[in-house]
Protein backbone atom coordinates (compact mmCIF):
# COMPACT_ATOMS: atom_id res chain seq x y z
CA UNK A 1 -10.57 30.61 -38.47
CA UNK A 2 -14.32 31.04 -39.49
CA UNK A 3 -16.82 32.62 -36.98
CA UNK A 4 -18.16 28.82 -36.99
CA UNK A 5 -15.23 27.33 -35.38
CA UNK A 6 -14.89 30.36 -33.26
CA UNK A 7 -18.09 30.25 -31.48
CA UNK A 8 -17.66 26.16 -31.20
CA UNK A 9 -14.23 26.78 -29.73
CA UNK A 10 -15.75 29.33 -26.90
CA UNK A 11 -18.66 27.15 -26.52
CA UNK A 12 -16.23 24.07 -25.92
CA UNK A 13 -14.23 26.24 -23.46
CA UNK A 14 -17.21 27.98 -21.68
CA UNK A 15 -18.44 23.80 -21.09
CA UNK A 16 -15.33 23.04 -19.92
CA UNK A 17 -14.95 25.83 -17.17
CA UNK A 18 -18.09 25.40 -15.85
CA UNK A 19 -17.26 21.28 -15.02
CA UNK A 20 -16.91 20.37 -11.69
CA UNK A 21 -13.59 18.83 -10.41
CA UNK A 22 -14.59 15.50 -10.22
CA UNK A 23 -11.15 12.62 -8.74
CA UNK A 24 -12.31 9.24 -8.08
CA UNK A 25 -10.13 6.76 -5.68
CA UNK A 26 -10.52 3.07 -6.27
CA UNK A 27 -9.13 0.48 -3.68
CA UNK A 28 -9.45 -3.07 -5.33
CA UNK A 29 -11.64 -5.28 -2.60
CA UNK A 30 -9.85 -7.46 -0.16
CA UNK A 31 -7.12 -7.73 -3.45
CA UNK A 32 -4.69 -10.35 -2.02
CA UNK A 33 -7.28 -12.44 -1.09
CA UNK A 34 -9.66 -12.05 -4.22
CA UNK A 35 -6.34 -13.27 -6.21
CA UNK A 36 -6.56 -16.04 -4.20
CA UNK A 37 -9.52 -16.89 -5.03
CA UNK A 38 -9.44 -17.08 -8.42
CA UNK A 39 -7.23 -19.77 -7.89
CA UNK A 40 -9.12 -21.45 -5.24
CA UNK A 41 -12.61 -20.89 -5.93
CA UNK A 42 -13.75 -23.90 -3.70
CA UNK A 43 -12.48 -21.27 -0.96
CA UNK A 44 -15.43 -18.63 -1.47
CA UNK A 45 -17.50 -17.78 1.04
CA UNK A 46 -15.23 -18.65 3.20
CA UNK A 47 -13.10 -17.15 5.94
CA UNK A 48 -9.46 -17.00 4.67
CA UNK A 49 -6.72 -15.27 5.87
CA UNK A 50 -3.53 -14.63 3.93
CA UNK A 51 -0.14 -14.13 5.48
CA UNK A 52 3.05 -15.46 6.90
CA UNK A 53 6.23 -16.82 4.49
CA UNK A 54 5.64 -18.96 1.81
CA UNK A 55 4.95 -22.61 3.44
CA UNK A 56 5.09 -25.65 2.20
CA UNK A 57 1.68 -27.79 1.29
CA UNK A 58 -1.25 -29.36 0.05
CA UNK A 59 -2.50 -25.81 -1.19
CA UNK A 60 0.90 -24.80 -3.10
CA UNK A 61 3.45 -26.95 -4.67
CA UNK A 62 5.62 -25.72 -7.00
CA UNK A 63 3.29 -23.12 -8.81
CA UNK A 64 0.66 -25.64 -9.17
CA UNK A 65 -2.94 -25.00 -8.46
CA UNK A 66 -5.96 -26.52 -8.25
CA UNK A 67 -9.85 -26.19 -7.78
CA UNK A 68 -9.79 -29.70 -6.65
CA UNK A 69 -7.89 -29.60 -3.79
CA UNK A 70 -10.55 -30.40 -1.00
CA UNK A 71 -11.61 -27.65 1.26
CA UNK A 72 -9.89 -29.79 4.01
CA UNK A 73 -6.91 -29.98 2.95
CA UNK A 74 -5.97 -26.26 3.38
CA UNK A 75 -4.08 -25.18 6.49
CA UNK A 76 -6.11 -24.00 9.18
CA UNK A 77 -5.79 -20.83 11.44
CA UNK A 78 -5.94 -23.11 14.73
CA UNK A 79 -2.34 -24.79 13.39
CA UNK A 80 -0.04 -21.89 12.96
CA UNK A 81 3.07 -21.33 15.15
CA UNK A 82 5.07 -18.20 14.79
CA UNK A 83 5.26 -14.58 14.48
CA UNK A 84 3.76 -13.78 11.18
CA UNK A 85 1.38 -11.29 10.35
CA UNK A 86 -1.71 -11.16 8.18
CA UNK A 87 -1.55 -9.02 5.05
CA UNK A 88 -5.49 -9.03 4.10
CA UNK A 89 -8.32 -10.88 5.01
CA UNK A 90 -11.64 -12.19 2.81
CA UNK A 91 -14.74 -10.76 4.36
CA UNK A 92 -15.97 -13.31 5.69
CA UNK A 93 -12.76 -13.77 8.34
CA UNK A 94 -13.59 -9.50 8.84
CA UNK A 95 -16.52 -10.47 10.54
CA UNK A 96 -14.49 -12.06 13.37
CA UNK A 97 -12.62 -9.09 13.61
CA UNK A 98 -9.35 -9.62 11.55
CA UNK A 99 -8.04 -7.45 10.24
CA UNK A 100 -4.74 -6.46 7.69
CA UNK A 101 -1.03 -6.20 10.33
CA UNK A 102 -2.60 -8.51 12.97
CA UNK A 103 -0.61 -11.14 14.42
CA UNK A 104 -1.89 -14.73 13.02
CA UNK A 105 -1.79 -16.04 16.55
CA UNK A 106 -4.25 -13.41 18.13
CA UNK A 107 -5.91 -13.71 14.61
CA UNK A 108 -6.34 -17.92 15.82
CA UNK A 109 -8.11 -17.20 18.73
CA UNK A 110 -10.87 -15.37 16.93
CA UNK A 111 -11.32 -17.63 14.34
CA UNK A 112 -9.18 -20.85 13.97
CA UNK A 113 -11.28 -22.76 11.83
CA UNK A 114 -9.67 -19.56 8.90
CA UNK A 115 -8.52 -21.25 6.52
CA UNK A 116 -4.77 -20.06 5.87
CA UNK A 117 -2.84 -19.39 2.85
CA UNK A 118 0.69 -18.12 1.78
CA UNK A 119 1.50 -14.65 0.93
CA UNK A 120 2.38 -14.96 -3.27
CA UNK A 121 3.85 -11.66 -4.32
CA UNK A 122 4.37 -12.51 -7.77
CA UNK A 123 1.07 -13.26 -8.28
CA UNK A 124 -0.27 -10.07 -7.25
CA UNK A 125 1.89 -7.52 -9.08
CA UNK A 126 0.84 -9.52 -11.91
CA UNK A 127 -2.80 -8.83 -11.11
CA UNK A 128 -2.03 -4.73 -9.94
CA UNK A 129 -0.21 -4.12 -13.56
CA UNK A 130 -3.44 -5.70 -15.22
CA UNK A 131 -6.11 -3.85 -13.49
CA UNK A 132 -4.01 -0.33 -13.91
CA UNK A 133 -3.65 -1.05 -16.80
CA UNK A 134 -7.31 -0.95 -17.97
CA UNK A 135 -7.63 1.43 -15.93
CA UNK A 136 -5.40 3.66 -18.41
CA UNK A 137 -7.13 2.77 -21.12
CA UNK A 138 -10.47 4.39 -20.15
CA UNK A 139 -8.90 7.63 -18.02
CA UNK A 140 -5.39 7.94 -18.09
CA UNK A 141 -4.85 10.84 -15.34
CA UNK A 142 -3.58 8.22 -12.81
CA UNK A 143 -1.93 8.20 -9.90
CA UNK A 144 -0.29 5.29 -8.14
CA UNK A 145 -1.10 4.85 -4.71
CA UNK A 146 0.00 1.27 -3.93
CA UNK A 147 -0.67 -2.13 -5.26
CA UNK A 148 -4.19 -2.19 -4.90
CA UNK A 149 -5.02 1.57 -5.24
CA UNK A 150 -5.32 4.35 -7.22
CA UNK A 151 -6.61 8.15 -7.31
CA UNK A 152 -8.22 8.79 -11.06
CA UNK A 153 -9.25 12.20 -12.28
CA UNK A 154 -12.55 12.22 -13.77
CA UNK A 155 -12.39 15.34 -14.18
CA UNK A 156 -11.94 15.70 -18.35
CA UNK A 157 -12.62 11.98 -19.07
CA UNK A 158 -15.99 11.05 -21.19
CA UNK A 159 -18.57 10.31 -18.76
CA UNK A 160 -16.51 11.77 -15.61
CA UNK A 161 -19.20 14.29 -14.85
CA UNK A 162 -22.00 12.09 -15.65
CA UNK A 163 -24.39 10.97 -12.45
CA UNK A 164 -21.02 12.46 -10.65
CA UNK A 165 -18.97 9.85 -11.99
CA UNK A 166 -21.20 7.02 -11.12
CA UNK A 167 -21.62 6.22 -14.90
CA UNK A 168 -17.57 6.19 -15.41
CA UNK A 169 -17.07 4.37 -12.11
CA UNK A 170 -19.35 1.92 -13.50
CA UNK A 171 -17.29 1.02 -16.75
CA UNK A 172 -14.11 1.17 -14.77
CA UNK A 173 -15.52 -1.51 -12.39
CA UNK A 174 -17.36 -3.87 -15.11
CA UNK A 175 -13.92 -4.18 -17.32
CA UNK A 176 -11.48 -4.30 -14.63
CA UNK A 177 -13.79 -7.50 -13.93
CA UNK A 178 -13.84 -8.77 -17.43
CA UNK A 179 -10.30 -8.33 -17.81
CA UNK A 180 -9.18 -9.82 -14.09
CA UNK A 181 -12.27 -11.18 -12.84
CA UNK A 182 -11.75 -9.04 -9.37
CA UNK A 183 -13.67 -6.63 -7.99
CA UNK A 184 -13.27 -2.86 -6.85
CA UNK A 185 -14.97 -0.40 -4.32
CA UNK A 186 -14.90 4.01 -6.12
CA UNK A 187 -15.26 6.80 -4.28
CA UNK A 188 -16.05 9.79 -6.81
CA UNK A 189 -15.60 13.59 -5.29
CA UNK A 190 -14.71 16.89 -5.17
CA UNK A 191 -10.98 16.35 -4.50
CA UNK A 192 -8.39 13.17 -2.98
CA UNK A 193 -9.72 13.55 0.80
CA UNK A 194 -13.01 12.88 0.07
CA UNK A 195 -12.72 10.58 -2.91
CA UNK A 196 -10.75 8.31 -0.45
CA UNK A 197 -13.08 8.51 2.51
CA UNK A 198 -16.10 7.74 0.03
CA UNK A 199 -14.50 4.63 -1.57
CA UNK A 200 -14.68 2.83 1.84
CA UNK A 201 -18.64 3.68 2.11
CA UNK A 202 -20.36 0.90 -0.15
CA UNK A 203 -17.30 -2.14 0.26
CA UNK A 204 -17.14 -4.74 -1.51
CA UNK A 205 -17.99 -3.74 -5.17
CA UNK A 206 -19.28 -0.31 -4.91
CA UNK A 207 -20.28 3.02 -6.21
CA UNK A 208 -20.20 6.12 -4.00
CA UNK A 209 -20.32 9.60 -5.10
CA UNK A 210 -20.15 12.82 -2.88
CA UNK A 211 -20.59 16.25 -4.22
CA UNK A 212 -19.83 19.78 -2.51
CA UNK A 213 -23.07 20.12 -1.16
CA UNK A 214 -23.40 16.42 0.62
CA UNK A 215 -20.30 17.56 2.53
CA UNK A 216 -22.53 17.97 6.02
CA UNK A 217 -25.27 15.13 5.27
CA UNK A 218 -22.72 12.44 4.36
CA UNK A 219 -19.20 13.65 5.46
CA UNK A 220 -19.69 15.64 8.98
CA UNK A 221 -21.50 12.88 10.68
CA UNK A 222 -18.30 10.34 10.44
CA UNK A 223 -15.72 10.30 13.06
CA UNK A 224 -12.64 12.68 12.76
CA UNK A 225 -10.65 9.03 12.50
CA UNK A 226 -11.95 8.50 9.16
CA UNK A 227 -10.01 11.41 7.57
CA UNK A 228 -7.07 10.29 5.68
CA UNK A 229 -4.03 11.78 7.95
CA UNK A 230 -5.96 11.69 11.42
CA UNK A 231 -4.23 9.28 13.04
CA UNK A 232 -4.67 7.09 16.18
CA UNK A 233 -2.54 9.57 18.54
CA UNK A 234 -4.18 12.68 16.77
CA UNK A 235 -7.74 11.04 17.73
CA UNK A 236 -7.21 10.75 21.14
CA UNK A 237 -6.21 14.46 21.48
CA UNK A 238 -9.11 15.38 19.41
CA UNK A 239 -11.53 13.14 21.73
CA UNK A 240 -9.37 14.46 24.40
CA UNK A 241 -10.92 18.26 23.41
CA UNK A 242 -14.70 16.56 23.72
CA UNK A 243 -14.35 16.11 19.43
CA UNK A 244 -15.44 12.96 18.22
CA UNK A 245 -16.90 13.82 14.50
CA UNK A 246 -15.91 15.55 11.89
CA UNK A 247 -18.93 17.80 12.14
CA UNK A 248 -17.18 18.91 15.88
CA UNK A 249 -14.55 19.29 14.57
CA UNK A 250 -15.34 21.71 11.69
CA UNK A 251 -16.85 24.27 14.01
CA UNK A 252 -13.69 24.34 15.90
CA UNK A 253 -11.85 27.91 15.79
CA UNK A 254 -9.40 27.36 13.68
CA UNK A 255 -7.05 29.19 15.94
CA UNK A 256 -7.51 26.56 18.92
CA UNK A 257 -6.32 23.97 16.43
CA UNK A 258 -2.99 25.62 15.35
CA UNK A 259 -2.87 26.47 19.47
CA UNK A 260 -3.17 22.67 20.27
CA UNK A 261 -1.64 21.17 16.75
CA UNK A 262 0.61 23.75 15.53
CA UNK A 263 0.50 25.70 12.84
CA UNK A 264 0.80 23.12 9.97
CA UNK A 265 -1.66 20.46 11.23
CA UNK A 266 -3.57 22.93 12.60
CA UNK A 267 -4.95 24.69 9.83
CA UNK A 268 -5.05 20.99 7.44
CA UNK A 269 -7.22 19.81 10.29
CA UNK A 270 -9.43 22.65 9.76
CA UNK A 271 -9.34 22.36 5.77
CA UNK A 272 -10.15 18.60 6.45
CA UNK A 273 -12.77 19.05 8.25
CA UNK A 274 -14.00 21.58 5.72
CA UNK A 275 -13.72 18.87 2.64
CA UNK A 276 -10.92 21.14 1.35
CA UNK A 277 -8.19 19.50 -0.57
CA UNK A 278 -6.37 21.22 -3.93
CA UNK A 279 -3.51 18.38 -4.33
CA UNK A 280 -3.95 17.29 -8.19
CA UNK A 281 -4.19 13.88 -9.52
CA UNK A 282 0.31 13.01 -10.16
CA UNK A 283 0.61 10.68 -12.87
CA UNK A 284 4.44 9.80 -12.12
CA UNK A 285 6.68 10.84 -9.39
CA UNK A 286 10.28 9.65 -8.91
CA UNK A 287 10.69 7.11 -5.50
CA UNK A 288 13.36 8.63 -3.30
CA UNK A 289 14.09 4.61 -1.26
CA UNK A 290 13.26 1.15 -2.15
CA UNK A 291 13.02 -1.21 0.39
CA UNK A 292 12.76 -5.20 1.46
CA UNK A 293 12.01 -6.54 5.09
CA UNK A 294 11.26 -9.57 6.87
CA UNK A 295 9.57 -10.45 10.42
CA UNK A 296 10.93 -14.32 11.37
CA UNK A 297 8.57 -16.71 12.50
CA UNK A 298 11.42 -16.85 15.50
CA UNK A 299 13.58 -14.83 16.73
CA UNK A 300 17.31 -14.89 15.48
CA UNK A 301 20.35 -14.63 16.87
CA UNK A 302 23.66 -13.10 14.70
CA UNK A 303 25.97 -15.70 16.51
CA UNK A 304 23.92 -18.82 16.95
CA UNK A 305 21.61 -18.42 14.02
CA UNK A 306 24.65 -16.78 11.89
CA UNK A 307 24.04 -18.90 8.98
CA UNK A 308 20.35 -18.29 8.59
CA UNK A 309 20.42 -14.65 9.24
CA UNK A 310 23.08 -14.44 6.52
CA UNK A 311 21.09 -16.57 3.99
CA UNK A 312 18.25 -13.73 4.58
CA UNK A 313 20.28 -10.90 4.22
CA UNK A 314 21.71 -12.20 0.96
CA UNK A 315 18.38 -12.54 -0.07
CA UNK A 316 16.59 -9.10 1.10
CA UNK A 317 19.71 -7.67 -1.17
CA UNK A 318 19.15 -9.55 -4.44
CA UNK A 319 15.48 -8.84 -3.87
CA UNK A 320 16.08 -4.83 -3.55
CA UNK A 321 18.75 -4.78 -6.65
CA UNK A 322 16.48 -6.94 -8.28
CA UNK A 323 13.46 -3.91 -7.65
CA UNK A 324 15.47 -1.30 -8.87
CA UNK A 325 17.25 -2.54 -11.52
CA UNK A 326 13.47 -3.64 -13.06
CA UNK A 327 12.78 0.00 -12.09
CA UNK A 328 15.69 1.46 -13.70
CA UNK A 329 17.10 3.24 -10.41
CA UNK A 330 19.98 2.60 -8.30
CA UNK A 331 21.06 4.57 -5.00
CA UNK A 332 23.98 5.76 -2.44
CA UNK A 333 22.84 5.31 0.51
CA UNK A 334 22.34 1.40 1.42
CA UNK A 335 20.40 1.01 5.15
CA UNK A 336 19.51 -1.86 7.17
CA UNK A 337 16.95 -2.31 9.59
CA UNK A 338 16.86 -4.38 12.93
CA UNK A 339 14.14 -4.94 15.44
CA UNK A 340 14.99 -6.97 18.61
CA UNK A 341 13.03 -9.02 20.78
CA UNK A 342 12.18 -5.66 23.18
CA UNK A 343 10.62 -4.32 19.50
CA UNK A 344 13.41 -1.95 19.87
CA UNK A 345 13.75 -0.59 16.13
CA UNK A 346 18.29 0.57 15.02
CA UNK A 347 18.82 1.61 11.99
CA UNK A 348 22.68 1.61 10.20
CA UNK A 349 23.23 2.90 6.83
CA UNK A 350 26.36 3.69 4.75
CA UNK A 351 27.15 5.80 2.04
CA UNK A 352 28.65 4.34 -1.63
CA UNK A 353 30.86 7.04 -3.63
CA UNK A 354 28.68 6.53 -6.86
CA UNK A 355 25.06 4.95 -7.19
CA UNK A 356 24.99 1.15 -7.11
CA UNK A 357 21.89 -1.52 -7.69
CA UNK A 358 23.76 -4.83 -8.34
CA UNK A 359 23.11 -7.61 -5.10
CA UNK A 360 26.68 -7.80 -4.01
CA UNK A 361 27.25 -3.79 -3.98
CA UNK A 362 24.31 -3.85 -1.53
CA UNK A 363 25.49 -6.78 0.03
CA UNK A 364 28.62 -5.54 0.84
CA UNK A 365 27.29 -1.62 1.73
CA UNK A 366 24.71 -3.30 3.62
CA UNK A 367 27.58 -5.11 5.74
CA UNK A 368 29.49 -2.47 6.63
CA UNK A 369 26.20 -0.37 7.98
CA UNK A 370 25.77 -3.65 10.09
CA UNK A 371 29.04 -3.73 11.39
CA UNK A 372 28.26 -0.12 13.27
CA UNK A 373 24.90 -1.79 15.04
CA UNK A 374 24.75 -3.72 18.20
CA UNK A 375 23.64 -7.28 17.42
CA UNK A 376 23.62 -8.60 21.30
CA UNK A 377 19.51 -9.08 21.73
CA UNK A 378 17.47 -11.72 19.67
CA UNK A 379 16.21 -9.96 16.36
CA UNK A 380 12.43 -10.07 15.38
CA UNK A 381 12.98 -8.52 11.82
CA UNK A 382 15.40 -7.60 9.19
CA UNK A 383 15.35 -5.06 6.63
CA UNK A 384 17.46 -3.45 3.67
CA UNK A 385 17.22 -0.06 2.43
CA UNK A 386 18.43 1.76 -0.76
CA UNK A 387 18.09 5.73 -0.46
CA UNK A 388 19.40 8.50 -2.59
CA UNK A 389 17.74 7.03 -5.87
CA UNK A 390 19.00 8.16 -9.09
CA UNK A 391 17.35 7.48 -12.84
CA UNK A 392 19.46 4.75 -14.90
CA UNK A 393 18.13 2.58 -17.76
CA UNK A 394 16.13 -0.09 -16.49
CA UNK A 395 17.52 -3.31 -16.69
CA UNK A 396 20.83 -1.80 -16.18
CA UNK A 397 23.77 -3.02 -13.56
CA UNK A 398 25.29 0.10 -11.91
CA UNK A 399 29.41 -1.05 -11.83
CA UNK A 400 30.08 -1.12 -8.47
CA UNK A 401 32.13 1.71 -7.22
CA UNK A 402 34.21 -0.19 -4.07
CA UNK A 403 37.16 -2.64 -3.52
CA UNK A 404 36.13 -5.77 -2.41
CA UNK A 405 38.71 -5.88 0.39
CA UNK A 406 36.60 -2.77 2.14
CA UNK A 407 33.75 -4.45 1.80
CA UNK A 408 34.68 -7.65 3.34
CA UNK A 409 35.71 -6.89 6.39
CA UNK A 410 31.92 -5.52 6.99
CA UNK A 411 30.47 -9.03 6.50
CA UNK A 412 28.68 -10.37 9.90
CA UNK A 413 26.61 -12.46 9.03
């Protein structure tokens, strides 16, 4: 190797030493919703509200969309009867305080002139594969945080350390756009904890960068609730102790934490107060449980409603096999899931001798782990479970392991 290349290798490694760990997280805005609206553009500006089973009407008939459809002809909040729940909101319904896991009744009497639409799965898994997808293209240090959200290090990537990220951030957003039409909200940082607080600070369709130093100007001021892992329960103990900001927090020893917290949450509440967080940027991890659930719109009984409850239990288990067999994973350990009327949550599971993923192996598994669970009160929701996930070849059918004869004497419904 010349002395050339030499000095142009150190030179390239001294450059990239002295870069600062930059991780951006990017949460696409209002995403259900915005995929809505690209269907229904007469509908923008507007408060809408998605959630609830698919339902029959003027707004969705057999795949078939249409900007024409008159704004009046979409369901209204004001009209809905049952027990569903909303899964996003547009902004505009926000400002009435809605909000994502509120019940669409409570959700009426805030605003029931919402205009309400069905959940549409399909469509948005569609949408989440495109915008990761260019995503990749431009930094491909991903990780996979949900359907609408990823953590993206910056760190290496052309432009990553540029304005902090901002200029990066900015070609993410602008062909995610061109290539979708939807928008995003980045938060660019230091590390995870911060990149996620940041991404909520300039919603919808925003850039927001935090470096080391802005740690007590932008971070401290916020309540302790706005770190990523303080929950509700955790709050009121901290407000409990007179904190109510990170900042408080932070000058907290951290020796009265681990008294109050324990030892483990203690010292991470310290750290996270501190803007301290060394977890890297995982590009793939293996799922350990797949899952499907329902909430009715009524509530169900296994002997009178026998037929109905068995239609969606058939149907929660084609949908799981279906998951993991497009996944290429099947599992041991099949689950269900009941919540009664009291919102009393049992959970059953049974064990397979050998990994299975086709519908009636999970069916039948899923019957038998029934058969041990007390099906007296009115049921609110229903949900299978597949745990112990192995690696198989996707698209594959795992032969199922059991005699049928076992199997059917664990069918209830």
């Amino acid at each position: 190797m010349s002395r050339t290349d030499s000095a142009r290798d150190h030179d390239h490694q001294v450059h990239t030493d002295a870069r600062q760990r930059r991780i951006a997280h990017l949460d696409m805005d209002a995403f259900f919703a915005s995929v809505e609206l690209l269907r229904y553009p007469q509908l923008r500006g507007l408060p809408v509200v998605i959630g609830g089973g698919r339902r029959p009407g003027a707004t969705q008939a057999d795949g078939v969309v249409s900007a024409e459809i008159p704004v009046d002809a979409f369901a209204r909040l004001r009209d809905y009867r049952g027990r569903g729940v909303i899964t996003t909101a547009t902004y505009e319904a926000r400002q009435f305080g809605i909000g994502s896991a509120m019940g669409l009744m409570k959700a009426a009497q805030m605003c029931p002139d919402a205009i309400l639409l069905p959940t549409d799965f399909e469509a948005y898994r569609r949408y989440s594969a495109a915008f990761k997808h260019v995503i990749a293209e431009i930094a491909p240090v991903i990780e996979n945080r949900g359907i609408d959200e990823v953590f993206i290090d910056f760190t290496d990537v052309p432009g990553g350390q540029r304005q902090g990220g901002a200029v990066l951030a900015r070609l993410i957003q602008k062909s995610i756009f061109e290539a979708t039409g939807l928008t995003c909200s980045v938060g660019v940082a230091p590390n995870k904890l911060l990149a996620k607080m940041c991404s909520e600070f300039n919603k919808p369709n925003g850039i927001s960068i935090v470096m080391a130093q802005d740690l007590r100007s932008l971070i401290w001021p916020l309540p302790c609730r706005k770190v990523n892992g303080i929950g509700p329960k955790s709050d009121e103990r901290l407000k409990a102790m007179g904190i109510h900001t990170i900042a408080e927090l932070a000058v907290q020893p951290v020796e009265l934490l681990v008294e109050r917290f324990g030892q483990s949450h203690g010292v991470w509440l310290h750290e996270a107060a501190w803007g301290r967080d060394e977890r890297p940027v995982v590009t793939s991890s293996e799922p350990v449980t797949m899952s499907r659930e329902t909430t009715f719109e009524r509530d169900l009984h296994a002997v009178r409603d026998k037929a109905e409850l068995g239609a969606i239990f058939t149907r929660l288990c084609e949908q799981v096999a279906a998951d993991l067999q497009r996944k290429g994973y099947a599992g041991r350990t099949i689950a269900v899931k009941l919540r009664d009327d009291r919102f009393k949550i049992t959970t059953r599971s049974h064990s397979c001798p050998h990994p299975v993923n086709d519908a009636a192996a999970i069916r039948r598994a899923a019957g038998l782990a029934l058969k041990r669970a007390e099906l007296t009160r009115p049921l609110r929701l229903l949900g299978v479970r597949v745990d112990g996930l192995v690696r198989i070849e996707p698209g594959e059918v795992a032969p199922s392991p059991v005699e049928q004869e076992e199997y059917a004497q664990g069918q209830l419904f």
